[in-house]
Protein backbone atom coordinates (compact mmCIF):
# COMPACT_ATOMS: atom_id res chain seq x y z
CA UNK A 1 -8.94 -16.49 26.55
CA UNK A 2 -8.99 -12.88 24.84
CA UNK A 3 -10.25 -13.09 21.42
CA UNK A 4 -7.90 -10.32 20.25
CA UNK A 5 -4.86 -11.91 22.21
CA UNK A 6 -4.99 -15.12 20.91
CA UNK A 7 -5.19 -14.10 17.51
CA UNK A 8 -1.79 -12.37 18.01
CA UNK A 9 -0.46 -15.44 19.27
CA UNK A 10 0.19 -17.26 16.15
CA UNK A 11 1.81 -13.74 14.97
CA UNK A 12 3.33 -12.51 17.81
CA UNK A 13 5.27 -15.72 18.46
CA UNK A 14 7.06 -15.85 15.26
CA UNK A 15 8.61 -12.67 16.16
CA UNK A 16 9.87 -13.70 19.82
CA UNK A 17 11.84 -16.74 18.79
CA UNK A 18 14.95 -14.79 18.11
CA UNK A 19 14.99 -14.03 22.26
CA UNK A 20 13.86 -18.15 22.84
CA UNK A 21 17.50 -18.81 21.18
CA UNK A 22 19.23 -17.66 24.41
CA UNK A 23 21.32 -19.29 26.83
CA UNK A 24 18.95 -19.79 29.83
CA UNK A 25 20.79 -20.94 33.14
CA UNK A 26 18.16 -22.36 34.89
CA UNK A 27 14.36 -23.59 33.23
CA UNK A 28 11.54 -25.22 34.12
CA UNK A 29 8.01 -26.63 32.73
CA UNK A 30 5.21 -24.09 33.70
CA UNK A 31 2.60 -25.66 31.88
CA UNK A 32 1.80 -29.48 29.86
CA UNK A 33 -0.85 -29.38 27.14
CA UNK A 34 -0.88 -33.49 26.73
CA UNK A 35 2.50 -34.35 25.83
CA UNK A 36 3.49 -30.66 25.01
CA UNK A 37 5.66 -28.44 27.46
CA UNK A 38 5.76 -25.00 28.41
CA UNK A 39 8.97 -23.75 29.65
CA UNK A 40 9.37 -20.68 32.21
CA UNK A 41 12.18 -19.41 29.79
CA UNK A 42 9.41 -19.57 26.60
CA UNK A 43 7.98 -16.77 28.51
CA UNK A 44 9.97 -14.68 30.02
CA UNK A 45 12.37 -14.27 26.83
CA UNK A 46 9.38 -13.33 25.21
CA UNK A 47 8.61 -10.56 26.95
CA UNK A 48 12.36 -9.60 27.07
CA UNK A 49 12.17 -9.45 23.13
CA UNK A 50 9.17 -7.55 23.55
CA UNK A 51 10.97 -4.83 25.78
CA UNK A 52 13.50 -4.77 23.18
CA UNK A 53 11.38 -4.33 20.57
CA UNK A 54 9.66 -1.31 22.29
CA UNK A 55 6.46 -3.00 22.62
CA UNK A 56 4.36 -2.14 25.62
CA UNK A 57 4.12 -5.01 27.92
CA UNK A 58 0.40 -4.87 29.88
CA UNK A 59 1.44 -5.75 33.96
CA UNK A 60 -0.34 -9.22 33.06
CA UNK A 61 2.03 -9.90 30.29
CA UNK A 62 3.57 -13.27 31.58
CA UNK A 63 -0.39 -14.61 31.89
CA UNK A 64 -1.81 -13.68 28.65
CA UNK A 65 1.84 -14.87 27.01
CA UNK A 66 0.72 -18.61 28.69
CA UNK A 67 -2.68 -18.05 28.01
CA UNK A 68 -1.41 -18.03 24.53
CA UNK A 69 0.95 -20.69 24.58
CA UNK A 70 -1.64 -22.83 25.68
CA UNK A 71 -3.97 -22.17 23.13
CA UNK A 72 -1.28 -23.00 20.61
CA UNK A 73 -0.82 -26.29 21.76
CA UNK A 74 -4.01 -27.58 22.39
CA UNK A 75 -4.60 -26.54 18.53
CA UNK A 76 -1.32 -28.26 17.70
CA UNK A 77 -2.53 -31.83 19.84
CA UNK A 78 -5.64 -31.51 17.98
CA UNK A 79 -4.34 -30.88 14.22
CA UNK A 80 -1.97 -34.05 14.88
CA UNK A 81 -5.36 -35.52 15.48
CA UNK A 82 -6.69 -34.15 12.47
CA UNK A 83 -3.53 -35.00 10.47
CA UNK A 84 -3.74 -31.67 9.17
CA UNK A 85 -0.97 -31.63 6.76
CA UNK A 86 2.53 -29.76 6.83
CA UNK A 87 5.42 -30.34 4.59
CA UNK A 88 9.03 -29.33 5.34
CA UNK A 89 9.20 -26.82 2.31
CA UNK A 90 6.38 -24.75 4.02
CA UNK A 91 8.35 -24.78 7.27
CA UNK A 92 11.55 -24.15 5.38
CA UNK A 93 9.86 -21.43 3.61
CA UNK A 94 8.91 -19.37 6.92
CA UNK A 95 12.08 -20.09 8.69
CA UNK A 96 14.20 -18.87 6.16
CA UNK A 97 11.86 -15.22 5.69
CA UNK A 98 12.39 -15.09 9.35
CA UNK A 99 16.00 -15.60 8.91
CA UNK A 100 15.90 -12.84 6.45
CA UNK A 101 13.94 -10.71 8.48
CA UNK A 102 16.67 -10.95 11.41
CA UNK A 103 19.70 -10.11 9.06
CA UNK A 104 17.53 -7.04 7.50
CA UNK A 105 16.80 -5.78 11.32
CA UNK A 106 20.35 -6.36 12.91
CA UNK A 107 22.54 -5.43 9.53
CA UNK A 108 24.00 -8.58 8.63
CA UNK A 109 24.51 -12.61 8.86
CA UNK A 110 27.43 -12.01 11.32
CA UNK A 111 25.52 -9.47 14.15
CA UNK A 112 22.38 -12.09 14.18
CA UNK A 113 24.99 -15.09 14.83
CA UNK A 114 26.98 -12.78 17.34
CA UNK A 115 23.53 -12.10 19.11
CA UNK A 116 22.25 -15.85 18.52
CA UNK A 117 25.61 -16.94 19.71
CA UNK A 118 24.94 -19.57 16.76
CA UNK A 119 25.25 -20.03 13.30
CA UNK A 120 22.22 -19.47 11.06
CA UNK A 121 22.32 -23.26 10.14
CA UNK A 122 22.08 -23.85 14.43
CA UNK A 123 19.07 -21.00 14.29
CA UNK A 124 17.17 -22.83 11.61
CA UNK A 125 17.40 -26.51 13.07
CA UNK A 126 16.55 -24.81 16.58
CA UNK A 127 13.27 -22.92 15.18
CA UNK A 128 12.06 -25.87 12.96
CA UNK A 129 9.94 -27.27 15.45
CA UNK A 130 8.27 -24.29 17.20
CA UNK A 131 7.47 -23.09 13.34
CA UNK A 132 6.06 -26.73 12.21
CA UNK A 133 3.70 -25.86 15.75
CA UNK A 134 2.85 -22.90 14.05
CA UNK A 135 1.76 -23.84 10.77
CA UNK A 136 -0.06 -26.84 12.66
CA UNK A 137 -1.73 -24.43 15.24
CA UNK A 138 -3.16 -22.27 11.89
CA UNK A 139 -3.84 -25.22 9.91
CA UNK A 140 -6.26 -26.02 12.89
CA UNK A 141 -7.33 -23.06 13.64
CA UNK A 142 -8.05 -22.39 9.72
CA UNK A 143 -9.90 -25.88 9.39
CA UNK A 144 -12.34 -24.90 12.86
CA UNK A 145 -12.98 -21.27 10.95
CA UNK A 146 -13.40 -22.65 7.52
CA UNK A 147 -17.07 -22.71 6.97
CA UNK A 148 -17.30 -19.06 8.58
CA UNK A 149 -19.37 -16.28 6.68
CA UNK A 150 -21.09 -12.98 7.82
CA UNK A 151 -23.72 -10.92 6.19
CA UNK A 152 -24.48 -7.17 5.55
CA UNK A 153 -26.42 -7.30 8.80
CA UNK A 154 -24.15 -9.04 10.68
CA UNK A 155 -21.26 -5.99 9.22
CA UNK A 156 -24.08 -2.95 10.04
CA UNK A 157 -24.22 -4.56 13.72
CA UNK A 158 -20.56 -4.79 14.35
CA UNK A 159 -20.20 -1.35 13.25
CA UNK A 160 -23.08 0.01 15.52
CA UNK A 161 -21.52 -1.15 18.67
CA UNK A 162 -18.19 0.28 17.94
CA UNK A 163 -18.16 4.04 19.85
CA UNK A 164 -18.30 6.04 17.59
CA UNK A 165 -15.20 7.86 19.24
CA UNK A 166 -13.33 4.62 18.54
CA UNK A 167 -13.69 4.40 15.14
CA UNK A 168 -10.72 4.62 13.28
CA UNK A 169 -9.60 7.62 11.43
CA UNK A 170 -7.98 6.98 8.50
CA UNK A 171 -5.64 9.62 6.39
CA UNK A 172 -6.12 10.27 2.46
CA UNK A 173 -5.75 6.77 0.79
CA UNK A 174 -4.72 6.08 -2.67
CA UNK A 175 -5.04 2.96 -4.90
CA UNK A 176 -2.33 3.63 -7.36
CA UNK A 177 -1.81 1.73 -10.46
CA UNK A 178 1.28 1.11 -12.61
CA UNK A 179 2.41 -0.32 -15.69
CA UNK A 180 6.52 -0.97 -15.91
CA UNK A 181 8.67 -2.01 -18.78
CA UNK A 182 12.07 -3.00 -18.33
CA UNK A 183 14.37 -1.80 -20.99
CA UNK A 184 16.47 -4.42 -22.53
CA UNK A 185 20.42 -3.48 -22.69
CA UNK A 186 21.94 -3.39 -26.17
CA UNK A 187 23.53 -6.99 -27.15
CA UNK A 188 27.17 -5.17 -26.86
CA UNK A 189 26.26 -4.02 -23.43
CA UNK A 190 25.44 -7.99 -22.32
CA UNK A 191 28.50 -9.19 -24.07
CA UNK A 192 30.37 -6.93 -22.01
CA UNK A 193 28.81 -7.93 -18.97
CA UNK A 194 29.36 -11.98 -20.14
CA UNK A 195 32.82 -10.97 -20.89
CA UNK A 196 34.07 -9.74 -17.30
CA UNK A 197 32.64 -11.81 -15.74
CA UNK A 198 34.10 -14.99 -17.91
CA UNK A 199 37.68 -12.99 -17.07
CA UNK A 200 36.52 -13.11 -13.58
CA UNK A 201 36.38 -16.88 -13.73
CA UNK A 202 39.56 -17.34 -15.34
CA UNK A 203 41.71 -14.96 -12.45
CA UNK A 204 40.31 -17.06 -10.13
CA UNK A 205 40.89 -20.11 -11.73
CA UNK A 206 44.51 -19.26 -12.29
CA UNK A 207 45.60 -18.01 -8.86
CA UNK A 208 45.88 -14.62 -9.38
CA UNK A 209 42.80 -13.33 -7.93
CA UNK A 210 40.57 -14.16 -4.80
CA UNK A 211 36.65 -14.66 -5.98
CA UNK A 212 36.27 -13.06 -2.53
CA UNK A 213 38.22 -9.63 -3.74
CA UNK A 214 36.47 -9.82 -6.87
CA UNK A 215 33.09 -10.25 -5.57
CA UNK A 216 33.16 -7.48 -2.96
CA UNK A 217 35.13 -5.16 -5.63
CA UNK A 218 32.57 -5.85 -8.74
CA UNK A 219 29.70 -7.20 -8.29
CA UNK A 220 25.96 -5.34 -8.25
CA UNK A 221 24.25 -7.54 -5.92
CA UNK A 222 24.26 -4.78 -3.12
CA UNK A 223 23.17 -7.76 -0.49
CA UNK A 224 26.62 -9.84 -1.01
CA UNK A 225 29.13 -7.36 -1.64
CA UNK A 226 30.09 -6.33 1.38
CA UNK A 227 30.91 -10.00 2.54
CA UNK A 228 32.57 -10.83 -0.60
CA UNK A 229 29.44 -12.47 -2.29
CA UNK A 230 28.58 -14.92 -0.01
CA UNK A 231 25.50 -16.72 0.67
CA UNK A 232 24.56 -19.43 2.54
CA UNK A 233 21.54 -21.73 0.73
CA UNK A 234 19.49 -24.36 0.74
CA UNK A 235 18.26 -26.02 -2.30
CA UNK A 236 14.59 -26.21 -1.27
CA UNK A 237 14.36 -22.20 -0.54
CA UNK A 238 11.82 -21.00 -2.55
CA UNK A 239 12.78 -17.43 -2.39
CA UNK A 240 16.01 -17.89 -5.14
CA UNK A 241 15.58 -18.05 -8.20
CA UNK A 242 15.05 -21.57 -9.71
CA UNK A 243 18.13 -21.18 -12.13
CA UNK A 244 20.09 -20.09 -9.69
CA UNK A 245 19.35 -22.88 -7.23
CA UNK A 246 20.28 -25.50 -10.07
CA UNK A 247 23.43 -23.91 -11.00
CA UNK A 248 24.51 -23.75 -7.40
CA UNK A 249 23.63 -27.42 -6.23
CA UNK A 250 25.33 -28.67 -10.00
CA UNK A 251 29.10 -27.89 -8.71
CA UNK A 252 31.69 -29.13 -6.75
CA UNK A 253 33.04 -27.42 -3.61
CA UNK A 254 35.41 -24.96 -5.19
CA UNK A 255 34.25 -25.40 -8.84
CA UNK A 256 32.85 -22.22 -10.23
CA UNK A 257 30.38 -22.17 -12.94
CA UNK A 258 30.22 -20.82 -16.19
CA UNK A 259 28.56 -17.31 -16.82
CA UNK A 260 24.69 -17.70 -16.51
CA UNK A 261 21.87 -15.36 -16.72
CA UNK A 262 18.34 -15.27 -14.63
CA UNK A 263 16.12 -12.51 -14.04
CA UNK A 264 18.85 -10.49 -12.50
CA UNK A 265 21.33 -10.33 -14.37
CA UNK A 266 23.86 -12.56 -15.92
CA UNK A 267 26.14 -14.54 -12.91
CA UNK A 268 29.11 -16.92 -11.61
CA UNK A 269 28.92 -18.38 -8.88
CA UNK A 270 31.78 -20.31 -6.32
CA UNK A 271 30.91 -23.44 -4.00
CA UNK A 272 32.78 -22.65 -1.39
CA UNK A 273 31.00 -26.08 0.56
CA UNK A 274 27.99 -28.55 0.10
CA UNK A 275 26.43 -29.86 3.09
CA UNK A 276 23.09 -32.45 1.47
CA UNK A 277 20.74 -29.61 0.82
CA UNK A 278 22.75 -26.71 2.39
CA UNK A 279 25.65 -25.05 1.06
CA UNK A 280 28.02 -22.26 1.55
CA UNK A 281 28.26 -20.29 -2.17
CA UNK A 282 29.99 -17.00 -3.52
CA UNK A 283 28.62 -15.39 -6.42
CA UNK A 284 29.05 -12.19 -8.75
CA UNK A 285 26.38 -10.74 -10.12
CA UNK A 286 26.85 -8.36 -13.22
CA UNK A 287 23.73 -5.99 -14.20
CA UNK A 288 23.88 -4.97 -18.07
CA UNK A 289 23.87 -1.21 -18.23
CA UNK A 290 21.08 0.49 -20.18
CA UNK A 291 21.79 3.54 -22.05
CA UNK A 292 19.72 6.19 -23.09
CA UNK A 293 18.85 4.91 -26.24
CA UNK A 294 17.21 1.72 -24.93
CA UNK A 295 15.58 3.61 -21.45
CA UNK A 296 14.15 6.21 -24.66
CA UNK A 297 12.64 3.20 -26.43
CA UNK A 298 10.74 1.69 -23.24
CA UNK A 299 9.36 5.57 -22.50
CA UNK A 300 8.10 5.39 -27.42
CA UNK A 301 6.38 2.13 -25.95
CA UNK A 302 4.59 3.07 -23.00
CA UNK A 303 3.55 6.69 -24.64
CA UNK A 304 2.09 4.00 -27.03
CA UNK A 305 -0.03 2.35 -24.66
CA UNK A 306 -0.89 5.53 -22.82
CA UNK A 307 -2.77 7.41 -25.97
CA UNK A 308 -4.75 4.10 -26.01
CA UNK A 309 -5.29 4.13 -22.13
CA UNK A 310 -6.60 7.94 -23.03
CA UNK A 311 -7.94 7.13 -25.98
CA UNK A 312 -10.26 3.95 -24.08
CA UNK A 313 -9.33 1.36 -26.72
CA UNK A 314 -8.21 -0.44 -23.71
CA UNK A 315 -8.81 -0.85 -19.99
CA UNK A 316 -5.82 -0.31 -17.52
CA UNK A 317 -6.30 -4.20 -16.36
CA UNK A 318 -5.91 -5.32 -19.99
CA UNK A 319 -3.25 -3.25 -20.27
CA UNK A 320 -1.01 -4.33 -17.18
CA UNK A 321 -1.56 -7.76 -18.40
CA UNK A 322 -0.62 -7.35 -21.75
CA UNK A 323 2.55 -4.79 -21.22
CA UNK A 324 3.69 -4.48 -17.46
CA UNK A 325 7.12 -6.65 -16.46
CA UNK A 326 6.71 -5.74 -12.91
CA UNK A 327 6.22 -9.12 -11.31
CA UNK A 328 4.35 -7.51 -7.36
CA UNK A 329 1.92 -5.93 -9.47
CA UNK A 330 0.99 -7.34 -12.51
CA UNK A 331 -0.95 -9.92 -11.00
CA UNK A 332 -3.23 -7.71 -9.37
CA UNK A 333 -4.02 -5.65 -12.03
CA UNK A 334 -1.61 -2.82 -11.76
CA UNK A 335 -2.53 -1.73 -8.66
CA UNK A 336 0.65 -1.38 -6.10
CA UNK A 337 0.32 -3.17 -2.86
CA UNK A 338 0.69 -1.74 0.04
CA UNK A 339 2.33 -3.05 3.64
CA UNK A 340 -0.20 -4.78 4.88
CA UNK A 341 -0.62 -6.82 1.84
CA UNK A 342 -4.09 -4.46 0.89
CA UNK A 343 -3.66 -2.06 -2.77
CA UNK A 344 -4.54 0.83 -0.12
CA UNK A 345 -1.57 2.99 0.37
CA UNK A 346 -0.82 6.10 2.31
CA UNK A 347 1.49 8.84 0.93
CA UNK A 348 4.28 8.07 3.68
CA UNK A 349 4.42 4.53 1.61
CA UNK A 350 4.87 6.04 -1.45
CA UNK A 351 8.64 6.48 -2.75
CA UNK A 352 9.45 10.26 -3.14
CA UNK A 353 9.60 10.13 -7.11
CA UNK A 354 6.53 7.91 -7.50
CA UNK A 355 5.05 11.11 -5.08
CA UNK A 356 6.29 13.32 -7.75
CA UNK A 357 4.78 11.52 -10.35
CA UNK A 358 1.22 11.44 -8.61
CA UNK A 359 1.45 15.36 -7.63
CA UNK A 360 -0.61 16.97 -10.34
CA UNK A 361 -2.75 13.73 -11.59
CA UNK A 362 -6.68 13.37 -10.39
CA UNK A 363 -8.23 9.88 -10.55
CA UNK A 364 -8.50 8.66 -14.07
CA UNK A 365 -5.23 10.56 -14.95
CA UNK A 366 -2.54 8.79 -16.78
CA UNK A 367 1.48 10.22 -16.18
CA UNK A 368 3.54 10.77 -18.81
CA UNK A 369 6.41 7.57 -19.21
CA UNK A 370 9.40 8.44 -16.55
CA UNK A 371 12.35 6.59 -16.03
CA UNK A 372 12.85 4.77 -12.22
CA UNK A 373 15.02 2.50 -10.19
CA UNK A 374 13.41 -0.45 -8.94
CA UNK A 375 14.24 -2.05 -5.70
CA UNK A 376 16.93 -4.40 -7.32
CA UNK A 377 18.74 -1.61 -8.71
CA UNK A 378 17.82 -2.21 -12.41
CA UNK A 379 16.17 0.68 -14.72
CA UNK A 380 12.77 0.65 -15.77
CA UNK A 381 10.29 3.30 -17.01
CA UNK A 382 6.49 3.28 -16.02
CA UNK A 383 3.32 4.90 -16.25
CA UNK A 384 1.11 5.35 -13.31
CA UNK A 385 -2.33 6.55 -12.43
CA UNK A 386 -4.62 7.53 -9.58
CA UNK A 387 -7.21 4.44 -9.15
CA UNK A 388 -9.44 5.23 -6.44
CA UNK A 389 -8.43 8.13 -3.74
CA UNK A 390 -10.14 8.97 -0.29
CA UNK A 391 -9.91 12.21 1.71
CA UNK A 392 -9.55 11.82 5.68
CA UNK A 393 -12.51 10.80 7.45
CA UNK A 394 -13.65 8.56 10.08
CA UNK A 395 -14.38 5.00 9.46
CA UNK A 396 -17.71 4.51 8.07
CA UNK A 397 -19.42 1.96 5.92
CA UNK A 398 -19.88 3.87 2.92
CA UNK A 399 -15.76 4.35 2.38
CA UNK A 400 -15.06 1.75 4.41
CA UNK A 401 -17.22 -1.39 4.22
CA UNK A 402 -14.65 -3.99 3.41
CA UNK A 403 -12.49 -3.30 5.94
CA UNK A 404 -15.27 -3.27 8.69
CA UNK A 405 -16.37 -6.74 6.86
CA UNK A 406 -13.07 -8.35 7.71
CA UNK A 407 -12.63 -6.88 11.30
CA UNK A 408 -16.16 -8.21 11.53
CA UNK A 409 -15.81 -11.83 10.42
CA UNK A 410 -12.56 -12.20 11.95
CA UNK A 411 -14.25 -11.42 15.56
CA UNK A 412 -17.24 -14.20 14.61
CA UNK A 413 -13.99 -16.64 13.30
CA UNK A 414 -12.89 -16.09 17.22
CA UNK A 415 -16.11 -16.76 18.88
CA UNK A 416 -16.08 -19.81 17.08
CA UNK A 417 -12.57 -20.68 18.29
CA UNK A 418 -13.89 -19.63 21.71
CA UNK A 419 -16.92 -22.09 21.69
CA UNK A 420 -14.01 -24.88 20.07
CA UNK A 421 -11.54 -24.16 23.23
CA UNK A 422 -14.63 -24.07 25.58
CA UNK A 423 -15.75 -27.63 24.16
CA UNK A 424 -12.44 -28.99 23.96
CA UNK A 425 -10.19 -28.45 27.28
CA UNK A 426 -11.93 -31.09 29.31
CA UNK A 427 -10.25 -33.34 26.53
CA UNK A 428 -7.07 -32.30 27.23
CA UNK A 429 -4.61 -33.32 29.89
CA UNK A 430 -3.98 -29.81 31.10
CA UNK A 431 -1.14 -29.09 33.93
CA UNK A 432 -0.32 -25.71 35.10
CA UNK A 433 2.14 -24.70 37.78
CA UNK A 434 1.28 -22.79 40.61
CA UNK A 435 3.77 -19.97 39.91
CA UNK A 436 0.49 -18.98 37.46
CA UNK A 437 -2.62 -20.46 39.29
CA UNK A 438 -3.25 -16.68 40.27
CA UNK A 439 -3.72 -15.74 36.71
CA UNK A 440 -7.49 -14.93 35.62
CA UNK A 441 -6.49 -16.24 32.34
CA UNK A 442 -5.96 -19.72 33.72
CA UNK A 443 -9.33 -20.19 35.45
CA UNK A 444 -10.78 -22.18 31.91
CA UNK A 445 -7.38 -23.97 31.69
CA UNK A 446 -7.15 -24.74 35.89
CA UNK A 447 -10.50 -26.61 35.74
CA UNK A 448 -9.15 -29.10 33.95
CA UNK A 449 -5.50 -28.85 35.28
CA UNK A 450 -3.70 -31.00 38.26
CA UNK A 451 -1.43 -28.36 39.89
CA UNK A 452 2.09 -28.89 40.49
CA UNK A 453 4.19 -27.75 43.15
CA UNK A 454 6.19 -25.01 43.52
């Protein structure tokens, strides 16, 4: 098994289920791991999704995808084994960011049901158990790796066998901090807000208006308005707010609540139906505008905590903690993070007016307090600085160490998989079909296999 392939399998395969909910006209099992299957269609919608998602395909593709496939589920027979534990809310959890994720890339709820050809509530039940494999499979995989370390040597080797023209180059990097302040709206400005949306409730109540209309006409949640402010749910999603969740799940279908407030903003929301822990909802969201006088106030506090940033009567990590109201970075002490989950960002990640801000500052440099939009849509005014910056080089261990360390351990985690799999395939009832005895890749799995027939 490739080391490098198989650790793609427990990625790559979340992102290839949207193709496995297909209609297929005509399947078959091309592989049993115990009492799991392996179906032809598993495969060969997988690499159809990976056409359409531009991603090259090697001429061995349909090999290394079973190759894969059977590493999952030997890992997933063993971590039953192991009992290794998985509860529905993790499972829940991942299906519903992939959910997300397929309504961000396609545009909406209705294109990924058009292209499903099901409802979301069809595509969840019909992913649960593939992503329960999943979190099995790295629960397993996690509890083989777990005692896994690697030294300064063992780094300084990994990186001396790499060719040197193979080393990666990497553009200028910056570690950028931030400290944000959110300014609060006046309390006219929030009765306002309470007030429409109270007169919202009562046109509805009354006949006169559709919530529907009213939603799609008023409200400043960008991510419901154009379907009238609907949103499917379920009440163990941990990605809504808490208060919002309890409001929700507290009414009757058609009831709407009274006005609330979270985090967002101050709401009402409409059961439109209840299904146990699933349920259909409509909701208006109001925003309380800021005015000039409050966003001027937030920019008095923040030139506050700047002249002591300058002045060193406090660090920047004792400040984030003890000012910022940005919730992604405050718990990592300022510092912005960047896609891949690192605080190492390129400028291409930056958005254009936090480029702005960053144009004339060298590291150690504080900016002046300047007023933003966040990613919600709500004002705020921050400070930034320059934390650590890099100029373009090649990868070396000097600017680089930590991110050779984790290449570095993660190949040692996958030679210990390798010696696991190597160990633990003659344990396995293994049957492969013949449409794939040709494959290289099944040589390890075919020794312990009983062929079937064409």
């Amino acid at each position: 098994m490739k080391k490098s392939l198989f650790i793609i399998c427990l990625i790559a395969s979340a992102n290839i289920l949207f193709a496995q909910t297909k209609k297929v006209v005509a399947d078959k099992i091309i592989a049993t791991v115990g009492d799991k299957i392996i179906l032809k269609s598993e495969i060969d919608n997988s690499i159809s999704d990976m056409q359409r998602q531009n991603i090259d395909v090697p001429a061995n593709g349909k090999c290394l995808l079973l190759e894969q496939a059977l590493g999952l589920k030997a890992l997933v027979l063993q971590a039953e084994i192991d009992s290794i534990p998985v509860s529905d809310e993790d499972v829940d959890a991942d299906i519903d960011n992939k959910i997300r994720y397929f309504i961000n890339q396609y545009g909406s709820k209705e294109i990924v049901e058009q292209i499903a050809g099901k409802s979301l509530f069809q595509l969840k039940e019909d992913f649960r158990q593939t992503f329960k494999e999943q979190k099995l499979a790295q629960g397993e995989r996690d509890k083989i790796v777990a005692d896994v370390r690697i030294t300064p040597q063992e780094v300084e080797a990994y990186y001396d066998s790499i060719p040197k023209d193979s080393l990666h180059f990497y553009e200028s990097q910056l570690e950028v901090g931030e400290i944000v302040i959110y300014p609060k709206p006046s309390r006219d400005l929030e009765n306002y807000a309470i007030d429409q949306l109270k007169e919202y409730k009562k046109e509805v109540e009354d006949g006169s208006k559709k919530f529907e209309t009213l939603a799609s006409l008023y409200t400043d949640d960008p991510g419901s308005k154009d379907n009238g402010g609907r949103y499917e749910i379920n009440r163990n999603e941990k990605t809504w707010d808490p208060i919002f969740l309890a409001k929700a799940f507290s009414l009757k279908d058609g009831q709407i609540s009274n006005v609330f407030k979270t985090k967002f903003g101050y709401h009402i929301i409409q059961m439109v139906s209840r299904n146990g822990d699933d349920a259909v909802i409509r909701h208006i969201l109001k925003i309380p505008q800021i005015s000039s006088i409050e966003v001027n106030q937030a920019k008095q506090q923040l030139d506050s905590v700047r002249s002591k940033l300058v002045a060193g009567t406090i660090d920047f990590g004792q400040a984030v903690s003890k000012y910022s109201e940005d919730e992604n970075s405050k718990f990592t002490g300022g510092r912005i993070p960047a896609r891949d989950q690192s605080t190492y960002l390129t400028i291409d990640e930056l958005d254009k007016d936090l480029v702005l801000m960053l144009k004339d500052l060298k590291v150690g440099q504080y900016s002046q307090p300047t007023e933003f939009t966040d990613d919600r849509g709500k004002k705020a005014v921050r400070i930034v600085n320059i934390l650590t910056k890099t100029e373009p080089h090649r990868e070396n261990l000097k600017d680089d160490y930590d991110k050779v360390a984790r290449r570095a351990l993660e190949e040692k985690k996958n030679d210990v998989l390798e010696k696991w799999f190597a160990k633990k395939i003659p344990s396995f009832y293994v049957k492969i079909s013949d449409d794939y005895k040709s494959c290289p890749e099944m040589q390890k799995w075919e020794t312990n296999s009983t062929a079937t027939s064409k």
